[in-house]
C-alpha atoms as a PDB file:
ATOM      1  CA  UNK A   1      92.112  79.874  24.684  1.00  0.00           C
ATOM      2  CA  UNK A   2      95.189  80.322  26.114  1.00  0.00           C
ATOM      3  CA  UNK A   3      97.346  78.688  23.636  1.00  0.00           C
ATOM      4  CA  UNK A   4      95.935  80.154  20.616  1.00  0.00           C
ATOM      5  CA  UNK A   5      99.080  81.672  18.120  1.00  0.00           C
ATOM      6  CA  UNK A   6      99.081  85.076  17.687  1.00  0.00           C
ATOM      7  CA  UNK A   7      96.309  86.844  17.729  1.00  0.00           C
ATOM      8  CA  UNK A   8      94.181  84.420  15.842  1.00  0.00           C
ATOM      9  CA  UNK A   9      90.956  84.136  17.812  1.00  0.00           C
ATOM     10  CA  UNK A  10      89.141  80.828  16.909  1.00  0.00           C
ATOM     11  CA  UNK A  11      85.764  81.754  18.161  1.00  0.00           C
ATOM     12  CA  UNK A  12      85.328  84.789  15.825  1.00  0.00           C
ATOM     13  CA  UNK A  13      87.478  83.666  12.560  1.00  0.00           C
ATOM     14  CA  UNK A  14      89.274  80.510  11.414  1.00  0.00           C
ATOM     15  CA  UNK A  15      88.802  77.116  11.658  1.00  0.00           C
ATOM     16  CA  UNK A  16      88.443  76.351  15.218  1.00  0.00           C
ATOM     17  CA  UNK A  17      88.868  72.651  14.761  1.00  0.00           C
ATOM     18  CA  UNK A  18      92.341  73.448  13.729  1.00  0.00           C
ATOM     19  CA  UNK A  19      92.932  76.191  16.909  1.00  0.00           C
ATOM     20  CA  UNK A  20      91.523  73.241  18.808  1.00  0.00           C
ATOM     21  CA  UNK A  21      93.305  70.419  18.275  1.00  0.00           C
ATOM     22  CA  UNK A  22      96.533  71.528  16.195  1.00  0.00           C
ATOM     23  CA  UNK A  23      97.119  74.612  17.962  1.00  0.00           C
ATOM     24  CA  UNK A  24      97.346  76.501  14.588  1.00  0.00           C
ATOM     25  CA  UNK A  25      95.701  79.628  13.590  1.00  0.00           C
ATOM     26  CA  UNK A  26      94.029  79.389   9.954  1.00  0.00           C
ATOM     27  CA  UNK A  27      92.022  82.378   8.869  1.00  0.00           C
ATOM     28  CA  UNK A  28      93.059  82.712   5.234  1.00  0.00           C
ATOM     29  CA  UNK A  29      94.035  80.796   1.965  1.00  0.00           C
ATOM     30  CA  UNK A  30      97.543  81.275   3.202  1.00  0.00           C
ATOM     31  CA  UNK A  31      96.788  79.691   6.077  1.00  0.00           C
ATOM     32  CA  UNK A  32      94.628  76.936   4.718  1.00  0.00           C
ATOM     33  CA  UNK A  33      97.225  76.031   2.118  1.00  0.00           C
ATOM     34  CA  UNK A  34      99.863  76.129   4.544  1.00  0.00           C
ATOM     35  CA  UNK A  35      97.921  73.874   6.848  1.00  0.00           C
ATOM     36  CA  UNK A  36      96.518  71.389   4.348  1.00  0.00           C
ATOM     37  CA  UNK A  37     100.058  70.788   2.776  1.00  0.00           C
ATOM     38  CA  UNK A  38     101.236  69.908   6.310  1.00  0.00           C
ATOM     39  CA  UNK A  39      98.778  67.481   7.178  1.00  0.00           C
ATOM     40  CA  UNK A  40      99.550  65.858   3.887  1.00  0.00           C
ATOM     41  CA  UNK A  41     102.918  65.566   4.618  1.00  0.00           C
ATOM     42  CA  UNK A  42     102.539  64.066   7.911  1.00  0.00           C
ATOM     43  CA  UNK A  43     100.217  61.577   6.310  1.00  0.00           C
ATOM     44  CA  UNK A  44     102.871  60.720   3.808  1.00  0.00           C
ATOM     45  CA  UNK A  45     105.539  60.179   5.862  1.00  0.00           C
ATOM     46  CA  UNK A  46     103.713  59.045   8.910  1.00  0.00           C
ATOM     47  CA  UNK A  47     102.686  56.187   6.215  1.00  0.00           C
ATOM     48  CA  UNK A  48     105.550  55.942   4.167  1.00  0.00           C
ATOM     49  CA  UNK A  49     107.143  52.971   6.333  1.00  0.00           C
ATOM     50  CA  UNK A  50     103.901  51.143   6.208  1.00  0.00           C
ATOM     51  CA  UNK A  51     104.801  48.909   3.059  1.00  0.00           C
ATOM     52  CA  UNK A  52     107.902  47.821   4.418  1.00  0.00           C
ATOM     53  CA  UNK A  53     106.058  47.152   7.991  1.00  0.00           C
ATOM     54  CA  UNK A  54     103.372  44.943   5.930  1.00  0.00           C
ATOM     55  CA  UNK A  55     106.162  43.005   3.773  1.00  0.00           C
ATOM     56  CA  UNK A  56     107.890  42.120   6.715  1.00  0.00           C
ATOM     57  CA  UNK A  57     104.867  40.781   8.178  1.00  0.00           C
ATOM     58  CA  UNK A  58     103.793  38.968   5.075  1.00  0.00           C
ATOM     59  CA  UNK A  59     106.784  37.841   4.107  1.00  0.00           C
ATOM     60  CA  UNK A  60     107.720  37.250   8.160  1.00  0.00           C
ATOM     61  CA  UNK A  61     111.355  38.300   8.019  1.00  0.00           C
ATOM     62  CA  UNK A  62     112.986  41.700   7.828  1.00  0.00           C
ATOM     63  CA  UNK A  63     115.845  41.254   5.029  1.00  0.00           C
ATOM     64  CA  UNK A  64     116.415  44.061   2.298  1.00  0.00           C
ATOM     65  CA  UNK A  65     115.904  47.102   4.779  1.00  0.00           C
ATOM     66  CA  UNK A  66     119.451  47.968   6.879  1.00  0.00           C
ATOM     67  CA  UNK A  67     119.066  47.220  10.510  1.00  0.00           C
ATOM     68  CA  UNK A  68     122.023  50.364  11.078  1.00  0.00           C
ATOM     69  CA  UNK A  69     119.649  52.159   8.743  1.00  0.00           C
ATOM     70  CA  UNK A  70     116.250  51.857  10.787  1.00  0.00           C
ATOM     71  CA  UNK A  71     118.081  52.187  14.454  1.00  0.00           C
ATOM     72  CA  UNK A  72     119.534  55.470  13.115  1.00  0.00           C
ATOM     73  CA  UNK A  73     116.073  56.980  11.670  1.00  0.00           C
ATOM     74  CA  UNK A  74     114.644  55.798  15.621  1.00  0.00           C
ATOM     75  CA  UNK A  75     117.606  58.170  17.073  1.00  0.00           C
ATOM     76  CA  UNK A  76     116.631  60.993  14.890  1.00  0.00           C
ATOM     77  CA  UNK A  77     113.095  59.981  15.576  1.00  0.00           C
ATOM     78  CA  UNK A  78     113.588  59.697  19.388  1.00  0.00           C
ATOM     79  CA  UNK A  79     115.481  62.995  19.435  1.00  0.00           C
ATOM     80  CA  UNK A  80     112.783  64.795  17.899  1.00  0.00           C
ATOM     81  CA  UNK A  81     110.092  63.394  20.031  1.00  0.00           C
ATOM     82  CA  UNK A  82     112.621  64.218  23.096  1.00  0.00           C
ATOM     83  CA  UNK A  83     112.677  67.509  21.853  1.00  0.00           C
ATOM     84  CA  UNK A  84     108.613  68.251  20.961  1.00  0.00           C
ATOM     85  CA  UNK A  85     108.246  67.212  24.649  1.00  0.00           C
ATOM     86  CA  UNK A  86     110.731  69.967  26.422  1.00  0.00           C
ATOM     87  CA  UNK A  87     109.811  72.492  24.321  1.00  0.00           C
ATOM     88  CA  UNK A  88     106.862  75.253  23.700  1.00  0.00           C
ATOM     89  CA  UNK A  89     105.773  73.069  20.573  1.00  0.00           C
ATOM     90  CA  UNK A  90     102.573  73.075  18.314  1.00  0.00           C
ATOM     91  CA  UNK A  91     101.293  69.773  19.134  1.00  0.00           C
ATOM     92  CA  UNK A  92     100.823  69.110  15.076  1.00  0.00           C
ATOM     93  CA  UNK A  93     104.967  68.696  15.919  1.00  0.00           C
ATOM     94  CA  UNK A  94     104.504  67.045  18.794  1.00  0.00           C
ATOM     95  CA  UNK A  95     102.048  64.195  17.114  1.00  0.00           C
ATOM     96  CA  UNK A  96     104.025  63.807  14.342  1.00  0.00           C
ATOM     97  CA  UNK A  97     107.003  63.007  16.249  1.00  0.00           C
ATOM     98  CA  UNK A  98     105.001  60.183  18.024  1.00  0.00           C
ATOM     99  CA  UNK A  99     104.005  58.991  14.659  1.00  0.00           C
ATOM    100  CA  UNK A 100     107.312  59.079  13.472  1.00  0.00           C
ATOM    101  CA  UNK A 101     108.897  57.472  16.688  1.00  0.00           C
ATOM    102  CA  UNK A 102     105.783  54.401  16.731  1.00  0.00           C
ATOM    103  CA  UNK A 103     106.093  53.296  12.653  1.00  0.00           C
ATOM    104  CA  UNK A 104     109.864  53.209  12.956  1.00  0.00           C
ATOM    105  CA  UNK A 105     110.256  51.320  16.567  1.00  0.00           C
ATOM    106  CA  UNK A 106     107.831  49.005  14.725  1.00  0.00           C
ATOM    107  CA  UNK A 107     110.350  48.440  12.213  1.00  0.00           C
ATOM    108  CA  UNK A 108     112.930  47.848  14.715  1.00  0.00           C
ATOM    109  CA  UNK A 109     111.198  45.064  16.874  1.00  0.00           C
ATOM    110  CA  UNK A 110     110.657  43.406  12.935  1.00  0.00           C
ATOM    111  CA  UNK A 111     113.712  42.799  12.817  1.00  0.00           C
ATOM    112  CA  UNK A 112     114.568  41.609  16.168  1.00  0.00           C
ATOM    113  CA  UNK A 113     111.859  39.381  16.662  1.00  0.00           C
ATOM    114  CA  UNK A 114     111.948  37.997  12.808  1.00  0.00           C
ATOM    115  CA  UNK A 115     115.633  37.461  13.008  1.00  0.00           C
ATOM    116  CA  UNK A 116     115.339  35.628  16.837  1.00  0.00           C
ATOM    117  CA  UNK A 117     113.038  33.881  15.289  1.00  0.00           C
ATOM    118  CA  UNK A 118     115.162  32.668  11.860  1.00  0.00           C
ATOM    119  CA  UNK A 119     117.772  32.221  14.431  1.00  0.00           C
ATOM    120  CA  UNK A 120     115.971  29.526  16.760  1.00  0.00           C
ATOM    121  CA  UNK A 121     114.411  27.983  13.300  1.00  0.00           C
ATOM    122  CA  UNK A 122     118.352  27.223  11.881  1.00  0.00           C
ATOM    123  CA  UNK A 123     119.245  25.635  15.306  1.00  0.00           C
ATOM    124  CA  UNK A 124     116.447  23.602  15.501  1.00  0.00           C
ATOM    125  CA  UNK A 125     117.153  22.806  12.066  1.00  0.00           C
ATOM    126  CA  UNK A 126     120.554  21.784  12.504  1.00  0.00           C
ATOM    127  CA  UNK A 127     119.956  19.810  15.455  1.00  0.00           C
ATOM    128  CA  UNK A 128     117.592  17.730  13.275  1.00  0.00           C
ATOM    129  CA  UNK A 129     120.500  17.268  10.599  1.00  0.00           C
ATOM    130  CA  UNK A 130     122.781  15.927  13.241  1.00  0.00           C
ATOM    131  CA  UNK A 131     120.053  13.867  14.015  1.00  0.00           C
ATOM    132  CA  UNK A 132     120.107  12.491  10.973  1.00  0.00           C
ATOM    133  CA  UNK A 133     123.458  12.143  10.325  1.00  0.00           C
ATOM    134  CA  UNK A 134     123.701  15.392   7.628  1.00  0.00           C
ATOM    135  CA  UNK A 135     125.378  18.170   9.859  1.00  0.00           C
ATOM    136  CA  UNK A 136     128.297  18.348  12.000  1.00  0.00           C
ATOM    137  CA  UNK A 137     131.932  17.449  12.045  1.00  0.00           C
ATOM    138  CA  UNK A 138     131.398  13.654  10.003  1.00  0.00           C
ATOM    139  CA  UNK A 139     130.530  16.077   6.824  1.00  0.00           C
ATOM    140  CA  UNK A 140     134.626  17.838   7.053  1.00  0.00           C
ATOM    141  CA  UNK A 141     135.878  14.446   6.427  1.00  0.00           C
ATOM    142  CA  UNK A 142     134.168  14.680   3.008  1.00  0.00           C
ATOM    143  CA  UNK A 143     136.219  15.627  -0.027  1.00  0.00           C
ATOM    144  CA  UNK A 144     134.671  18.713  -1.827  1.00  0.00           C
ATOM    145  CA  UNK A 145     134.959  17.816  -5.365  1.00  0.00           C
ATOM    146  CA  UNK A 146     133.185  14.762  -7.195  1.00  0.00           C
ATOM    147  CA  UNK A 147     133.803  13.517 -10.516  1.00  0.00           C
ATOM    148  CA  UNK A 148     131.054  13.156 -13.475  1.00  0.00           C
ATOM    149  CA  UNK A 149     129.988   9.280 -12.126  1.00  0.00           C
ATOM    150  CA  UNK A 150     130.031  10.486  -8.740  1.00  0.00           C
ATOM    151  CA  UNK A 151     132.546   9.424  -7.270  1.00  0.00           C
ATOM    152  CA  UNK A 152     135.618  11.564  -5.232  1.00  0.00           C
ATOM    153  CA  UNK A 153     137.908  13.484  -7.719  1.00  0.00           C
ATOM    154  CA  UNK A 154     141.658  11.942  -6.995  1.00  0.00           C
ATOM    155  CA  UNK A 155     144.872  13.807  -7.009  1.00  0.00           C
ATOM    156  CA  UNK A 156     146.370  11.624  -9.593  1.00  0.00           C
ATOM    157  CA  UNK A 157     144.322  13.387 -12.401  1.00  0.00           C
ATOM    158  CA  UNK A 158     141.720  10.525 -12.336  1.00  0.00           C
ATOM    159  CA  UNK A 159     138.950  12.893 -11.405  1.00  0.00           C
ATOM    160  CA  UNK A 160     138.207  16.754 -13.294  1.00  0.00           C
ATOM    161  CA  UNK A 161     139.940  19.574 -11.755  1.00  0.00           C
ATOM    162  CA  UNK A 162     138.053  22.853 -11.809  1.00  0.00           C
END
C-alpha cells in the first residue's frame, strides 16, 4: 500500500477501510476522533446548500440567494478542486472539493435556467398584453393620477393632489 501515511500499516492496525478509501491512517482515539469529526464536517457542508437547492426547485426560481455570492463560492470552490488535483492530496480533500464544486455549480445553473426562464415567461406575457391592448406605448398617454369617482385628476385643482 503504497500510499499509506506514515508508517501506519492498515493490514496489521487501524481501520483499513479508512487507509483504503480515505488514504488516512487511524490507529487510535486520536485518530478516530480526528477522522470522525472530519467526515462530519464534510457531510455538513457538503449538505449545507441542499435547502436552498430544494427551495429553488420547489419554489422554481432562485431569488433571495446573491447570484455574485454563489459565482464567488464556485471560484473558491473551483480553485480548490484545481488545486486537490495538482497536488499530493488525501483524496478525503480531493472528494470534498468535488462535493463542494457539484452542490454549488448546481446552485449556479438555478439561477440561470430559473431566471431564462422568468425572463421568456414576462415576454410572452407582455406580448399577450399588447395583444390585448394593456401594454405598450397607448398606456404613456395615460395620466397617472385619478380622482375618488375615477376620473383623471385636473390641474385646475378639480381632482386631489397627493
Amino acid at each position: 500500500m503504497a500510499g499509506l501515511p506514515g508508517e501506519c500499516t492498515a493490514e496489521r492496525d487501524g481501520w483499513h477501510w479508512a487507509a483504503v478509501y480515505f488514504g488516512d491512517c487511524v490507529r487510535n482515539d486520536r485518530d478516530v476522533a480526528s477522522f470522525v469529526l472530519g467526515l462530519a464536517s464534510i457531510a455538513a457542508w457538503g449538505t449545507a446548500e441542499l435547502p436552498q437547492i430544494w427551495a429553488n426547485f420547489r419554489a422554481g426560481k432562485s431569488e433571495g440567494i446573491s447570484f455574485t455570492f454563489v459565482v464567488t463560492w464556485l471560484t473558491g470552490d473551483f480553485f480548490n478542486l484545481l488545486g486537490c488535483a495538482v497536488s499530493p492530496t488525501l483524496p478525503t480533500q480531493l472528494y470534498t472539493a468535488m462535493l463542494y464544486t457539484a452542490t454549488t455549480l448546481v446552485l449556479v445553473v438555478q439561477h440561470i435556467w430559473y431566471n431564462a426562464a422568468e425572463r421568456r415567461r414576462l415576454r410572452g406575457d407582455a406580448g399577450k398584453a399588447d395583444d390585448r391592448g394593456e401594454g405598450g406605448s397607448d398606456d404613456l398617454a395615460q395620466p397617472l393620477m385619478h380622482d375618488a369617482g375615477g376620473g383623471a385628476a385636473d390641474e385646475e385643482g378639480g381632482g386631489r393632489n397627493i
